[in-house]
Protein backbone atom coordinates (compact mmCIF):
# COMPACT_ATOMS: atom_id res chain seq x y z
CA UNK A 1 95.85 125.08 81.56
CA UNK A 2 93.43 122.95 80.66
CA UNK A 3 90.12 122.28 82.75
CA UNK A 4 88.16 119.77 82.02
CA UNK A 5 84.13 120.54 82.66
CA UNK A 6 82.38 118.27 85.33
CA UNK A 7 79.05 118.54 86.10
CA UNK A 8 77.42 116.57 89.12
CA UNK A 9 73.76 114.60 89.47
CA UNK A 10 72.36 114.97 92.96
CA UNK A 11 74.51 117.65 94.33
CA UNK A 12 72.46 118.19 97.67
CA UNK A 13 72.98 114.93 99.31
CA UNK A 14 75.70 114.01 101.47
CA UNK A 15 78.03 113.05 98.96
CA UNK A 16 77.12 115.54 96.46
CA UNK A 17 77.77 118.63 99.18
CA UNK A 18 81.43 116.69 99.69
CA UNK A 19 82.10 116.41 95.81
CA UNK A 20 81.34 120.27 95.65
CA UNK A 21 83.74 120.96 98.36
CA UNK A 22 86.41 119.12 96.60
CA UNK A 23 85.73 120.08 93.27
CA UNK A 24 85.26 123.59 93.73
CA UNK A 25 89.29 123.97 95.21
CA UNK A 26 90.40 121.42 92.22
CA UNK A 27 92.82 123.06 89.64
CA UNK A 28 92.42 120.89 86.88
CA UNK A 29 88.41 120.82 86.90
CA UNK A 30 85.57 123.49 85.92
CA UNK A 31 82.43 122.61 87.79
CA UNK A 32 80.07 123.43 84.87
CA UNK A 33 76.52 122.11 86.16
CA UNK A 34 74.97 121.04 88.96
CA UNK A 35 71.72 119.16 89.25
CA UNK A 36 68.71 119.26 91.72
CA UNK A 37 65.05 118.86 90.83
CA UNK A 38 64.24 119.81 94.43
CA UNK A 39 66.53 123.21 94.17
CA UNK A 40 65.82 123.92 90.43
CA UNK A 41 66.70 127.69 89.46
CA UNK A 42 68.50 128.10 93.24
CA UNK A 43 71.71 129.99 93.07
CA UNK A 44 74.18 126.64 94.72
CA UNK A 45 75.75 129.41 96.95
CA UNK A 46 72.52 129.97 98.77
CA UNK A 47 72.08 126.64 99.17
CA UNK A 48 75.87 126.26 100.17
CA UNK A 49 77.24 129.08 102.09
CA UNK A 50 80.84 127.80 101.92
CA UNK A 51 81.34 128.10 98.61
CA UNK A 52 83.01 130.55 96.98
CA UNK A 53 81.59 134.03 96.05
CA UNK A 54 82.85 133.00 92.18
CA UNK A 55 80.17 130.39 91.85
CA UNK A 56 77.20 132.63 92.90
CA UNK A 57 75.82 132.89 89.48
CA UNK A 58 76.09 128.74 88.99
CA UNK A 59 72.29 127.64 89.64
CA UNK A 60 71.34 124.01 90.57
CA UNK A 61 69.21 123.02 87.24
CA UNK A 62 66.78 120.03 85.92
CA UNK A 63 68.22 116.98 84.62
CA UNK A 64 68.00 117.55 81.03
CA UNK A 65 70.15 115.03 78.96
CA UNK A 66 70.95 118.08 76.03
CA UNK A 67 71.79 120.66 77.91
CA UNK A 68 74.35 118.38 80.01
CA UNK A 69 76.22 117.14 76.91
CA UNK A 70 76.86 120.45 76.15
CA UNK A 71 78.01 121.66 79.32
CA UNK A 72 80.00 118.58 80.53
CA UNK A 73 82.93 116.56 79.74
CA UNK A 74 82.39 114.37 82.62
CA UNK A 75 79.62 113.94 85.12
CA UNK A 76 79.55 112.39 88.97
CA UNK A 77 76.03 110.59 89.86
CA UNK A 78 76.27 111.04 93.45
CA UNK A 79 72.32 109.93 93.66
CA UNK A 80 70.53 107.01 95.43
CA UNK A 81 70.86 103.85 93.75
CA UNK A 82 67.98 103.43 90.74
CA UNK A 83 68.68 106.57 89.36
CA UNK A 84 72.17 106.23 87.63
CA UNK A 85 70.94 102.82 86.02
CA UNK A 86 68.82 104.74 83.45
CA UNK A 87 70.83 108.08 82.74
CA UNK A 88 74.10 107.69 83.30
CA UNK A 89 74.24 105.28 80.30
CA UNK A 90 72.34 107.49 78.07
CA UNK A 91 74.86 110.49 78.78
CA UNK A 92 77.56 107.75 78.35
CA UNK A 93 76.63 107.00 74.72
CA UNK A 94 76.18 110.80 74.16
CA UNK A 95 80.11 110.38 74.71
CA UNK A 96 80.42 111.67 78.38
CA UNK A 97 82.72 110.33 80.95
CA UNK A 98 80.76 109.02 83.83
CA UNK A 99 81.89 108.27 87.66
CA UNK A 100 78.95 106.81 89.33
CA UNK A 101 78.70 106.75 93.21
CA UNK A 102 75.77 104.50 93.91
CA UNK A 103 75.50 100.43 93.45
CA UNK A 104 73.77 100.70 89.95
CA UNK A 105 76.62 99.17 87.95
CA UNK A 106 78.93 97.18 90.64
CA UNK A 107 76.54 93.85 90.31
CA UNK A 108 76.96 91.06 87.44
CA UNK A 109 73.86 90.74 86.30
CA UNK A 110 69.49 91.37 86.20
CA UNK A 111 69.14 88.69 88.56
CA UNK A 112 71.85 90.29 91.30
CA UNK A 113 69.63 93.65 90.78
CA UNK A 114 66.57 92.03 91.48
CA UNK A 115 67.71 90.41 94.22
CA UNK A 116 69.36 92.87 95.98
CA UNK A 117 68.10 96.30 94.94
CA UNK A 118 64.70 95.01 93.97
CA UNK A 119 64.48 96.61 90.37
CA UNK A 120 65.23 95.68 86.84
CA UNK A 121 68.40 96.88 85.22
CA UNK A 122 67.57 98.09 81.72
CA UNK A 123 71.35 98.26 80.69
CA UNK A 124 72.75 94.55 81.48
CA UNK A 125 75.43 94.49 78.96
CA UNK A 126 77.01 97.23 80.48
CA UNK A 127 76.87 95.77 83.41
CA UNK A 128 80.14 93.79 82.80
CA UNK A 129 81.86 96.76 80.10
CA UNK A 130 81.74 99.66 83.67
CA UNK A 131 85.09 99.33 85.65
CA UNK A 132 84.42 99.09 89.35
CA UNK A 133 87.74 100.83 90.31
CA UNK A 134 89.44 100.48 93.78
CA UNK A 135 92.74 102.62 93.38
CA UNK A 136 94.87 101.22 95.03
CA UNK A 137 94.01 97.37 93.98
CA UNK A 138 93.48 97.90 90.11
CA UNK A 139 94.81 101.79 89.33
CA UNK A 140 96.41 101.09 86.30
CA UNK A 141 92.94 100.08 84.41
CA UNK A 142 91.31 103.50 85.77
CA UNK A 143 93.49 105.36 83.26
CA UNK A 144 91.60 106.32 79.68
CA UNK A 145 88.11 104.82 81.27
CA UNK A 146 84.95 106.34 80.47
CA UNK A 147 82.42 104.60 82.94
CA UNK A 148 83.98 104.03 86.51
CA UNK A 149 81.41 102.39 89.09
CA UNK A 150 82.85 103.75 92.44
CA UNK A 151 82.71 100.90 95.42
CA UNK A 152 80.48 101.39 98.40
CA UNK A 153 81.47 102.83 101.74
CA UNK A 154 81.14 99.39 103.69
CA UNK A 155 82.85 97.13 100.88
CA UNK A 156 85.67 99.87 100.33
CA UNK A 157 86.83 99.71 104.29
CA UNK A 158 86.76 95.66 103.69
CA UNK A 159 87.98 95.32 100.49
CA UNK A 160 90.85 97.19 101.32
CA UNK A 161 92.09 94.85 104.20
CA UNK A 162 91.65 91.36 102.89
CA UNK A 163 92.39 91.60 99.09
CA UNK A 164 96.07 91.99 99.89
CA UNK A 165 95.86 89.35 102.67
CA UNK A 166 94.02 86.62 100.88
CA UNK A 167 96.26 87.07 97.39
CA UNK A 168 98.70 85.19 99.86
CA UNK A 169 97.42 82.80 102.37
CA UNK A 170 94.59 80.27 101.36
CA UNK A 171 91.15 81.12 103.35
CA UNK A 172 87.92 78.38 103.19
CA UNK A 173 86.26 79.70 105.88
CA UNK A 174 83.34 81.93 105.35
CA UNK A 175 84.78 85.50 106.46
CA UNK A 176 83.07 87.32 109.66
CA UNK A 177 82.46 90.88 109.42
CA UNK A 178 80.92 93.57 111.98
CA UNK A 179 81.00 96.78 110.60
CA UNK A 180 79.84 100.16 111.91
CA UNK A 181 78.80 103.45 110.01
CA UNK A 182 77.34 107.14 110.76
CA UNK A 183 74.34 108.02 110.11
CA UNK A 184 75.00 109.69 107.03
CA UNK A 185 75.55 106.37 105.22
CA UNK A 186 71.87 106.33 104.74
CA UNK A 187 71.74 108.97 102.82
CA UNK A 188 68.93 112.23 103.41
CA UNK A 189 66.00 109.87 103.19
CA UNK A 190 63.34 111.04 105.59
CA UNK A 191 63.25 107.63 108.12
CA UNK A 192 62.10 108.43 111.95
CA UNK A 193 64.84 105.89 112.88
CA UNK A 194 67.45 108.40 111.67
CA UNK A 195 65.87 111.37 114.35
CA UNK A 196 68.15 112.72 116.91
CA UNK A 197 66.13 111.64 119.20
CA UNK A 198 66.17 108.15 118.11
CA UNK A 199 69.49 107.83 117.01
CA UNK A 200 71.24 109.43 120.22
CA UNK A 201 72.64 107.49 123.13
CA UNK A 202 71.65 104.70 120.38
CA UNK A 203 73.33 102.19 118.85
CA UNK A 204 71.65 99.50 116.98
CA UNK A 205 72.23 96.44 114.27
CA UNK A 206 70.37 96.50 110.90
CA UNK A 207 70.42 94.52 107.58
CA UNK A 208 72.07 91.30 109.71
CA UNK A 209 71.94 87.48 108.62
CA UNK A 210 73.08 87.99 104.93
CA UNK A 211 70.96 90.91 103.36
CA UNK A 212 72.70 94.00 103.32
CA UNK A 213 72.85 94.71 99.43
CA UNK A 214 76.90 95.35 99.93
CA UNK A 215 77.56 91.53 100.56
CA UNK A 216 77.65 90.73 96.73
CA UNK A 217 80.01 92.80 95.42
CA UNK A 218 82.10 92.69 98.71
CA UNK A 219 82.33 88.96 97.32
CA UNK A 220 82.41 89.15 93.94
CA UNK A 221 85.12 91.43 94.06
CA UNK A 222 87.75 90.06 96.56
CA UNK A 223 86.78 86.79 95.11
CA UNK A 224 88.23 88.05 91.68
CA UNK A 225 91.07 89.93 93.20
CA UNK A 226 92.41 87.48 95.59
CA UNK A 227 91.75 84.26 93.28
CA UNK A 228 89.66 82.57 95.71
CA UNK A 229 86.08 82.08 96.55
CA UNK A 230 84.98 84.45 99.06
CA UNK A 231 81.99 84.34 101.44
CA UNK A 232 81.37 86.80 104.43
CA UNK A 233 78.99 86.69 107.09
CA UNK A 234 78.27 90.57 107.32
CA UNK A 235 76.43 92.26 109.94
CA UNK A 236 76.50 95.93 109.92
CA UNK A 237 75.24 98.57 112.31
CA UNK A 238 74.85 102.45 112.96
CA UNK A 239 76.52 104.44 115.02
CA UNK A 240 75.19 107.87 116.65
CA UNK A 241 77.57 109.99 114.26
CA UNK A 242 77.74 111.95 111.57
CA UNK A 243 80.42 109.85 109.83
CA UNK A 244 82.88 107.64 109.59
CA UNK A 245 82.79 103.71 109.31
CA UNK A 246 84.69 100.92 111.84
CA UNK A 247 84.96 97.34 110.20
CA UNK A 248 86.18 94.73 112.45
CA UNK A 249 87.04 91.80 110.53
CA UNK A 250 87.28 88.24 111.66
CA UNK A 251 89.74 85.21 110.04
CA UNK A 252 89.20 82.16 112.77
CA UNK A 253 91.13 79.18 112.22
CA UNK A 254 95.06 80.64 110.70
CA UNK A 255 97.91 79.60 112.22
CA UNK A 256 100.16 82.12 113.94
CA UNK A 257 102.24 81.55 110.68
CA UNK A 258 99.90 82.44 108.40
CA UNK A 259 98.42 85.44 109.67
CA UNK A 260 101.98 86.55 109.87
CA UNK A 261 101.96 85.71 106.02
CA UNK A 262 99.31 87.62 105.86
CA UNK A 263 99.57 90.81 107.90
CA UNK A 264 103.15 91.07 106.17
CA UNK A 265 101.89 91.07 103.06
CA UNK A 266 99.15 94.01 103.98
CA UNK A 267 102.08 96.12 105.11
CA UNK A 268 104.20 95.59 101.97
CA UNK A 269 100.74 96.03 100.09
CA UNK A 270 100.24 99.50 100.72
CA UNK A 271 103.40 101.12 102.36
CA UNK A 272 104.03 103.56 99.38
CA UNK A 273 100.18 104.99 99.34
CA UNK A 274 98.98 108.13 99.86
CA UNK A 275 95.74 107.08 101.46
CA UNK A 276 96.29 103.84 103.32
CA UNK A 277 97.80 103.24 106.55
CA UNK A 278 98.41 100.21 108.14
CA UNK A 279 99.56 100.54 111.91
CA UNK A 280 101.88 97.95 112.85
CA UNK A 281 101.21 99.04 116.75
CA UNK A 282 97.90 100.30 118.11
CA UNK A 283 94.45 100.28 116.48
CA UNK A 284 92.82 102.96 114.17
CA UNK A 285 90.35 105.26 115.25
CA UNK A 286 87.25 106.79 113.47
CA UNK A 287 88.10 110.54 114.52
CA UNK A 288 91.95 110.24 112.75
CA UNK A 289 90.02 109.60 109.41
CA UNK A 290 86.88 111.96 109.19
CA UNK A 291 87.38 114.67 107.01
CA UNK A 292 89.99 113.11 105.17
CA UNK A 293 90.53 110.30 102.42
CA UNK A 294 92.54 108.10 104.62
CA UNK A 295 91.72 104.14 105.04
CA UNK A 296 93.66 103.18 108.40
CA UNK A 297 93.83 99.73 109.02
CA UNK A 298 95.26 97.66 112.06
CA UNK A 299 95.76 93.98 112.95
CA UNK A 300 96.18 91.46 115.99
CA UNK A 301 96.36 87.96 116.12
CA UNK A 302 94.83 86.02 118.93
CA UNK A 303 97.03 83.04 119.47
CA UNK A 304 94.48 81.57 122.58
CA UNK A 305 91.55 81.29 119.44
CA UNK A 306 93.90 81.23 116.02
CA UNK A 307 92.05 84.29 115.00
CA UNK A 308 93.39 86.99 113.00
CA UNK A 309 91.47 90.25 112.92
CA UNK A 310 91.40 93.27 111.21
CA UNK A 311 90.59 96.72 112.17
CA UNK A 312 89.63 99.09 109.11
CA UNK A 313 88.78 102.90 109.35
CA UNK A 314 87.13 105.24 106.56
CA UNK A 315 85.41 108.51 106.42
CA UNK A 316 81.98 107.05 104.63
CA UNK A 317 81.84 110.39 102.78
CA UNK A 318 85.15 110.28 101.33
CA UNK A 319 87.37 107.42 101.03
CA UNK A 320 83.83 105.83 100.96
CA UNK A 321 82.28 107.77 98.94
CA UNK A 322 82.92 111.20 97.10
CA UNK A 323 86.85 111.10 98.06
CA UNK A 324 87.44 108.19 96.25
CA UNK A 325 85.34 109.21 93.40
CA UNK A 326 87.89 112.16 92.88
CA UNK A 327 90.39 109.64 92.87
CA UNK A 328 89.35 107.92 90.16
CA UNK A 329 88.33 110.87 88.15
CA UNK A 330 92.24 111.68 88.85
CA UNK A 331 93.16 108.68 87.02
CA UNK A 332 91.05 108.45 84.37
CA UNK A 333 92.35 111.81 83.16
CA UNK A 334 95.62 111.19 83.87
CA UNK A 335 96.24 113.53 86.42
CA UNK A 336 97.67 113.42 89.61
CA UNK A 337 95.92 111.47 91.69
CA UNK A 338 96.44 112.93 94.74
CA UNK A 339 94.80 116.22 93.27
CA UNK A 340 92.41 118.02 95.28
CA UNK A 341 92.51 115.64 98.19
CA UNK A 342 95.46 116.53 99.71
């Protein structure tokens, strides 16, 4: 059979140590080369205990642009944003396939980069040529790609709610959103805020009042899916865990009518997924989604207010993150795309 050769960028972060877990038991991948300046000429297995004894002569090597064209076929950037933005495109005109994990190609334009990232893009045109690909909103143009921009953990667990709900009721209001995340959503960066010490028996709100760098393409996005001009008030926060994310999700002013319109058509939207619940009784939890590439999602509507909300739960490292990056590398070689994640 044939295997096609994927190599991952920034293999010991969070997301790179859950790519390698999935990759490693995937039957229709080779994992060919693994990066890490920090662990250069380090056997991964030493690194990685849990990997298999078959990869123990597979060493983490330098980002070198030759030697990854010709072990590769297709390469994950699972790196912190500002790093993608100038090699993934040069490996992508080299004629590599290229799923990129961080925010360096989900934004419209120079501008949105400086604004929200604070650095230049030096690839703009392709700004608008990489498909940002949610599966199970816009599957069928992951198939063939060569560039996929993988959404964010936060916009995946709100995208997923509301883009089936607002393709079917009309929605002015600006959207209110309070999301929660583990700690590993930030990534390894050294940050004292992130010590146990700090971060235990803590809970605490950060990036508030419109300047989390998630908010644009959470609105550019459901704006172009659902037809209508979106705009979210989001506030998110960290929780003293490992992982997982909890979005609560806020619709004031719809009539018991519509958010029946509504919730109906999030049911019908994804009842024949793999990887998307909605509970019609109850609402999710983080601990029935870690460690899996689930999204669970579940609704009430307060009649006393005229408020529908929205409950959405995701695994930060997986469906928001690495998970869904397999996904996508499922479709865009045609495979199935269940493989390796179930």
């Amino acid at each position: 059979m044939f295997k096609t050769r994927v190599g991952i960028i920034g293999a010991t972060g969070y997301s790179g140590m859950e790519l390698l877990k999935i990759l490693s038991r995937h039957s229709r991948v080779e994992l060919t080369l693994v990066s890490s300046r920090a662990e250069k000429n380090t056997k991964i297995t030493d690194y990685f205990p849990f990997l298999d004894k078959k990869y123990d002569t597979l060493l983490f090597s330098d980002i070198i642009l030759e030697e990854i064209k010709e072990k590769c076929d297709l390469v994950f950037f699972a790196t912190p944003s500002g790093t993608a933005k100038d090699l993934a495109p040069k490996l992508y005109h080299l004629g590599l396939k290229i799923i990129d994990i961080s925010g360096d190609f989900r934004l419209s334009s120079i501008e949105d980069y400086q604004k929200w990232y604070q650095y230049d893009h030096p690839y703009p045109d392709l700004l608008n040529e990489v498909l940002y690909s949610l599966p199970e909103i816009n599957r069928d143009m992951a198939e063939g790609e060569s560039f996929i921009s993988n959404p964010g953990c936060y916009p995946t667990s709100i995208l997923l709610p509301l883009t089936p709900i607002l393709k079917n009721i009309s929605y002015s209001q600006p959207l209110i959103i309070d999301a929660k995340s583990g700690v590993t959503g930030a990534g390894k960066k050294v940050n004292p805020l992130y010590l146990f010490s700090e971060m235990n028996e803590n809970f605490l709100a950060y990036k508030i009042a419109g300047t989390h760098q998630h908010i644009p393409e959470i609105e550019k996005y459901l704006s172009k899916w659902s037809g209508q001009n979106a705009l979210i008030n989001f506030n998110p926060h960290l929780l003293p865990l490992d992982r997982g994310i909890l979005s609560t999700i806020y619709l004031p002013g719809l009539s018991e009518k519509e958010a029946s319109i509504g919730t109906q058509s999030l049911i019908q939207a994804y009842k024949n997924e793999k990887f998307v619940k909605v509970l019609e009784k109850g609402l999710p939890k983080i601990k029935d989604v870690v460690h899996t590439n689930q999204c669970h999602i579940g609704f009430q509507y307060d009649k006393r207010t005229g408020c529908l909300i929205l409950v959405s739960v995701i695994d930060n490292l997986l469906k928001g993150a690495s998970g869904q990056a397999v996904q996508n590398m499922n479709l865009m070689l045609g495979i199935d795309e269940g493989e390796g994640l179930c």
